[in-house]
Protein backbone atom coordinates (compact mmCIF):
# COMPACT_ATOMS: atom_id res chain seq x y z
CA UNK A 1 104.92 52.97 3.63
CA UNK A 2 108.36 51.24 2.43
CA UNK A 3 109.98 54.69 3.71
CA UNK A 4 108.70 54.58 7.13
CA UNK A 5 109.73 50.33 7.27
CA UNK A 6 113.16 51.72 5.94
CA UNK A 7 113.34 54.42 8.58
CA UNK A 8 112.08 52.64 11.76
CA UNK A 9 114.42 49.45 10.69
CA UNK A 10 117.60 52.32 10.48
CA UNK A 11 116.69 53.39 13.98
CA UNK A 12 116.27 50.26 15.33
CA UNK A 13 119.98 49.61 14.11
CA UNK A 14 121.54 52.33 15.49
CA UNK A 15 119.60 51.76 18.75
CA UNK A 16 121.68 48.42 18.52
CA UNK A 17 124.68 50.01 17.95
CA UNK A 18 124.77 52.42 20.79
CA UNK A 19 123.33 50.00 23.15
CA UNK A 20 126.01 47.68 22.56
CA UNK A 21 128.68 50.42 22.54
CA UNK A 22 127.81 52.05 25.43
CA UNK A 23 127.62 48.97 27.72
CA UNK A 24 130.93 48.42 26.80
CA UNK A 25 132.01 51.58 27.96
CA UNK A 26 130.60 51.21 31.07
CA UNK A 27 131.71 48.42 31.76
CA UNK A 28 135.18 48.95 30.55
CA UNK A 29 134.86 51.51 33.41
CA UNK A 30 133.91 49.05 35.71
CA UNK A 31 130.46 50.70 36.40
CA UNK A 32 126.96 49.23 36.88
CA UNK A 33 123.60 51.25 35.58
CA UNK A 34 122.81 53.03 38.67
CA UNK A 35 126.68 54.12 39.18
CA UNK A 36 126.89 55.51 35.52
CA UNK A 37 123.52 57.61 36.44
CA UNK A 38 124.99 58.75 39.31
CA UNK A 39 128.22 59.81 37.41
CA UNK A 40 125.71 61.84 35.24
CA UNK A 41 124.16 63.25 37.73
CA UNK A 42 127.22 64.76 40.11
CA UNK A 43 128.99 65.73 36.59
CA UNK A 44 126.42 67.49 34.72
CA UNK A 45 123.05 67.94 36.86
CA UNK A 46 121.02 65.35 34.97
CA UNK A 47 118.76 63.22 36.37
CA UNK A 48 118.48 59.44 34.94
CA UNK A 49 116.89 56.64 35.49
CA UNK A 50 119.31 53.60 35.62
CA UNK A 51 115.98 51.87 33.93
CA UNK A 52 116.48 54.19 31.15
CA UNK A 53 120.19 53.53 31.14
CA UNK A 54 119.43 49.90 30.56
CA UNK A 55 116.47 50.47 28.03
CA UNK A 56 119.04 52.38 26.14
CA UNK A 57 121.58 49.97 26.11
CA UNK A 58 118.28 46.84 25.05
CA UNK A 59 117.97 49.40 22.39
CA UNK A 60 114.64 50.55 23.57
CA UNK A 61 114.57 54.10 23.58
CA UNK A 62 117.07 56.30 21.57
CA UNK A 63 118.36 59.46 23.84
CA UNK A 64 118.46 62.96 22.68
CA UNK A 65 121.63 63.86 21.77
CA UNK A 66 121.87 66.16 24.65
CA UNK A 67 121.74 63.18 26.77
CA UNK A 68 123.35 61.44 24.36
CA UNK A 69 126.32 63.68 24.84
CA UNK A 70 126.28 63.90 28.78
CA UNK A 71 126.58 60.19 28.39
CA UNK A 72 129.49 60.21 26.17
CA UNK A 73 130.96 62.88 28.42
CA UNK A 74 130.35 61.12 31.47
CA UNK A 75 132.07 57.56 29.72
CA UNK A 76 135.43 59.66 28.53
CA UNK A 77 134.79 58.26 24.87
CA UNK A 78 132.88 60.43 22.28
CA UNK A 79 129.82 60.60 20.59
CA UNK A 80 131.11 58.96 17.54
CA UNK A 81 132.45 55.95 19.69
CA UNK A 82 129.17 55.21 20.86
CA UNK A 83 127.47 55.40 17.11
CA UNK A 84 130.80 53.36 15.67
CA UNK A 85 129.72 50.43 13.66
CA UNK A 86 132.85 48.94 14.37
């Protein structure tokens, strides 16, 4: 039991973490939800919701890392920017 409360409060932190980072990115480019799904979308053929763009970024659902990466591509930073603790 303690190593599932250990493991779901570790996720829920870097949820936090890459929500937080990745709004800043986006908005450091000067785009809104929709326009960053968009971005995805005409740069690497993937379809997302700007709902899930925003749950992300509440820290509500953690991406696969595939779509973790077309985000990061789509942003110009890298996956380790988004998962910096800064």
């Amino acid at each position: 039991m303690a190593k599932e409360e250990a493991r779901k409060r570790i996720e829920a932190e870097i949820s936090c973490i890459l929500g937080e980072n990745m709004r800043k990115a986006r908005r450091l480019r000067q785009l809104n939800q929709r326009q960053l799904a968009d971005k995805i979308y005409s740069d690497h053929g993937c379809k997302l919701d700007e709902k899930y763009i925003g749950h992300i970024e509440q820290g509500r659902r953690m991406p696969s890392l595939y779509t973790l990466k077309l985000i990061s591509l789509s942003l110009g930073v890298s996956l380790s920017d988004l998962l910096n603790e800064n």
